[in-house]
Every structure is written in structure tokens, then in C-alpha cells.
C-alpha atoms as a PDB file:
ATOM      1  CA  UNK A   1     -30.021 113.028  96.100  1.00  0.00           C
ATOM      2  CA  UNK A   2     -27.910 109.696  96.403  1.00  0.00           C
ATOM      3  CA  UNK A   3     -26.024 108.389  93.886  1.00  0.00           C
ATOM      4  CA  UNK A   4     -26.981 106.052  91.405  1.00  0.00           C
ATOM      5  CA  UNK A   5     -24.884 102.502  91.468  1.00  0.00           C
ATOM      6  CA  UNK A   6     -24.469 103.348  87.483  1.00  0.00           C
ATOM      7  CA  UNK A   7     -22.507 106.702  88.522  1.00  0.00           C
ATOM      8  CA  UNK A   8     -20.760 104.779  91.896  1.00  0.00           C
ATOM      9  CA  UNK A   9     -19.115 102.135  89.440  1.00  0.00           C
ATOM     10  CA  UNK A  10     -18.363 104.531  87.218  1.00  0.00           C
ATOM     11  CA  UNK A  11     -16.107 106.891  89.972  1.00  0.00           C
ATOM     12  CA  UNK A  12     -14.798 103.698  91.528  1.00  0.00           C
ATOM     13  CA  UNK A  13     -13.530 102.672  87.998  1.00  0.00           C
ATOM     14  CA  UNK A  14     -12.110 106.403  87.493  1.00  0.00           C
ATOM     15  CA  UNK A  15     -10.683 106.568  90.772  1.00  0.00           C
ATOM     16  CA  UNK A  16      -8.914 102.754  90.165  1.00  0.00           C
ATOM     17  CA  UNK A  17      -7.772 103.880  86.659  1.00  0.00           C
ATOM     18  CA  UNK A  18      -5.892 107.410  87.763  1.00  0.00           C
ATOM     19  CA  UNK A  19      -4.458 105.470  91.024  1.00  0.00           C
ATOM     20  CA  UNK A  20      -3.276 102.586  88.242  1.00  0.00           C
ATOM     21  CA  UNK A  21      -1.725 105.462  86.136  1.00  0.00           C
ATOM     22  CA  UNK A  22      -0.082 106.851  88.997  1.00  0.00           C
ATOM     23  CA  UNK A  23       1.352 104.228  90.257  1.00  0.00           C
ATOM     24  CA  UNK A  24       2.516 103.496  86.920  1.00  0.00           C
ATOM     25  CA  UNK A  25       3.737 106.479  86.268  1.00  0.00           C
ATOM     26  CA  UNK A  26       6.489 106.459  89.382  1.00  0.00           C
ATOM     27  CA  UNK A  27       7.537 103.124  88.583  1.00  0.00           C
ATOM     28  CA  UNK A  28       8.136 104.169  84.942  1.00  0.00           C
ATOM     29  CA  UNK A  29      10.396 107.364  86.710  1.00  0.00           C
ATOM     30  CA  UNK A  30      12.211 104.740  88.959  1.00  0.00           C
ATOM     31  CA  UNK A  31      13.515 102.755  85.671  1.00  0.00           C
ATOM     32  CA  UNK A  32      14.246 105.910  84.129  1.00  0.00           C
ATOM     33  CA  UNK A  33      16.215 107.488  86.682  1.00  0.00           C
ATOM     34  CA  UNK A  34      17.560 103.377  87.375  1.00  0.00           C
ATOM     35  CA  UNK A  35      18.864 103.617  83.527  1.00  0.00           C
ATOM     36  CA  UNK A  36      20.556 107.143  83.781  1.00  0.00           C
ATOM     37  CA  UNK A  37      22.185 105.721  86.485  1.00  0.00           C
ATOM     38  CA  UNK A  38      23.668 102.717  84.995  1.00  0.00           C
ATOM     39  CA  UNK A  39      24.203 104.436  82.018  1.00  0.00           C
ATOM     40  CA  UNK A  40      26.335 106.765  84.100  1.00  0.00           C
ATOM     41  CA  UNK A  41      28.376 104.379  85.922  1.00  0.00           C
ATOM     42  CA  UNK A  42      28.938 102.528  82.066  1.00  0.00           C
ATOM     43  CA  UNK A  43      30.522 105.588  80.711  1.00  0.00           C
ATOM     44  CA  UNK A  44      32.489 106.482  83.611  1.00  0.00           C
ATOM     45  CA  UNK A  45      33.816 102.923  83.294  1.00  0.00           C
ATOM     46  CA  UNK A  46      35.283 103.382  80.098  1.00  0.00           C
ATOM     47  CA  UNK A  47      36.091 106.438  80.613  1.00  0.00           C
ATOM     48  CA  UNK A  48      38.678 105.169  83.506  1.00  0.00           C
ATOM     49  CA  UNK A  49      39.710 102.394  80.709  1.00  0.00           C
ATOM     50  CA  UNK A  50      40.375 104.401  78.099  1.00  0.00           C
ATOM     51  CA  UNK A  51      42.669 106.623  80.992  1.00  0.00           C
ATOM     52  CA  UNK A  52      43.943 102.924  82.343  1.00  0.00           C
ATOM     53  CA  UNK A  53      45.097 102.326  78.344  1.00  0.00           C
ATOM     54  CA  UNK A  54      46.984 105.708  77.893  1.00  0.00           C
ATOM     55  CA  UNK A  55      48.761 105.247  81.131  1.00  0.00           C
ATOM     56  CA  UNK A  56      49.737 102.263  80.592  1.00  0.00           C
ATOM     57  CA  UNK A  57      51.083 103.388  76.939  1.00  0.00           C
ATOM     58  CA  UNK A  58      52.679 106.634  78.322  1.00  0.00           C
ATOM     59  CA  UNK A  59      54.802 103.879  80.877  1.00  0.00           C
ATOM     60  CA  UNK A  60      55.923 101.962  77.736  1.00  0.00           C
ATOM     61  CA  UNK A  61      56.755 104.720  75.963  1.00  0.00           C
ATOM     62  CA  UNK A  62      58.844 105.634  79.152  1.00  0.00           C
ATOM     63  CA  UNK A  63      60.461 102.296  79.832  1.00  0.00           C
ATOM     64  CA  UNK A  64      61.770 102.505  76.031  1.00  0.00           C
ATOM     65  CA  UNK A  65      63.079 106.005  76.265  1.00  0.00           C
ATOM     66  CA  UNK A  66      64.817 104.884  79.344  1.00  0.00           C
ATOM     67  CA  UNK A  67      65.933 101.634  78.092  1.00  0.00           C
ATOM     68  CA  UNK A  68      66.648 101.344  74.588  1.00  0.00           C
ATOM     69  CA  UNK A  69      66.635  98.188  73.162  1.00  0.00           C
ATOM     70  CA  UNK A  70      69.864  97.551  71.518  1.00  0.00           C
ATOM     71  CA  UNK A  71      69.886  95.544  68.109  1.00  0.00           C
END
């Protein structure tokens, strides 16, 4: 029995939708795995400036314990 062109539309437009969705679907993954990423690479950023900022306030602290100022 052949198929009707009714039912050979209707599998064409199936077929087209879950390829769409697919296709969809892994880009969707790439910018969520893309944002993780950045969002990563943000926090270890601040992370190494908040370390950058207590270094830098530990040597202060240093330099005035080894040099007082005098009044």
C-alpha cells in the first residue's frame, strides 16, 4: 500500500520539526555550557582580586611595622 501525500507531508513535517528541536536543543547546551564557563572565569577573577587586595594590604601593614612613621 503506498502512502498517501496527506501522511508523506505529514512525516516530512515531523521529521523537520524533531531535526529543528534537535538542533535547537545542542545549541541551547553550547550557550549553557558557554555561560558556566564565563561565569567561571568571572569568579575566579575576583577571586584573584580580592587575593591581589589582601596582599597588597598585608605589604602595607608590613612596610609600617618596619618603618614607623615618626610624628
Amino acid at each position: 500500500m503506498a502512502l498517501s501525500r496527506r501522511e508523506i507531508v505529514k512525516d516530512v513535517v515531523q521529521q523537520s520539526t524533531e531535526a529543528a528541536i534537535g538542533s535547537a536543543g545542542h545549541v541551547v547546551a553550547i550557550l549553557f555550557e558557554t555561560a558556566r564557563k564565563i561565569t567561571n572565569e568571572i569568579g575566579a577573577f575576583g577571586t584573584e582580586i580580592f587575593e591581589i587586595a589582601e596582599a597588597s594590604k598585608r605589604a602595607g601593614l608590613d612596610a609600617e611595622d618596619t618603618h614607623p612613621v615618626a610624628d
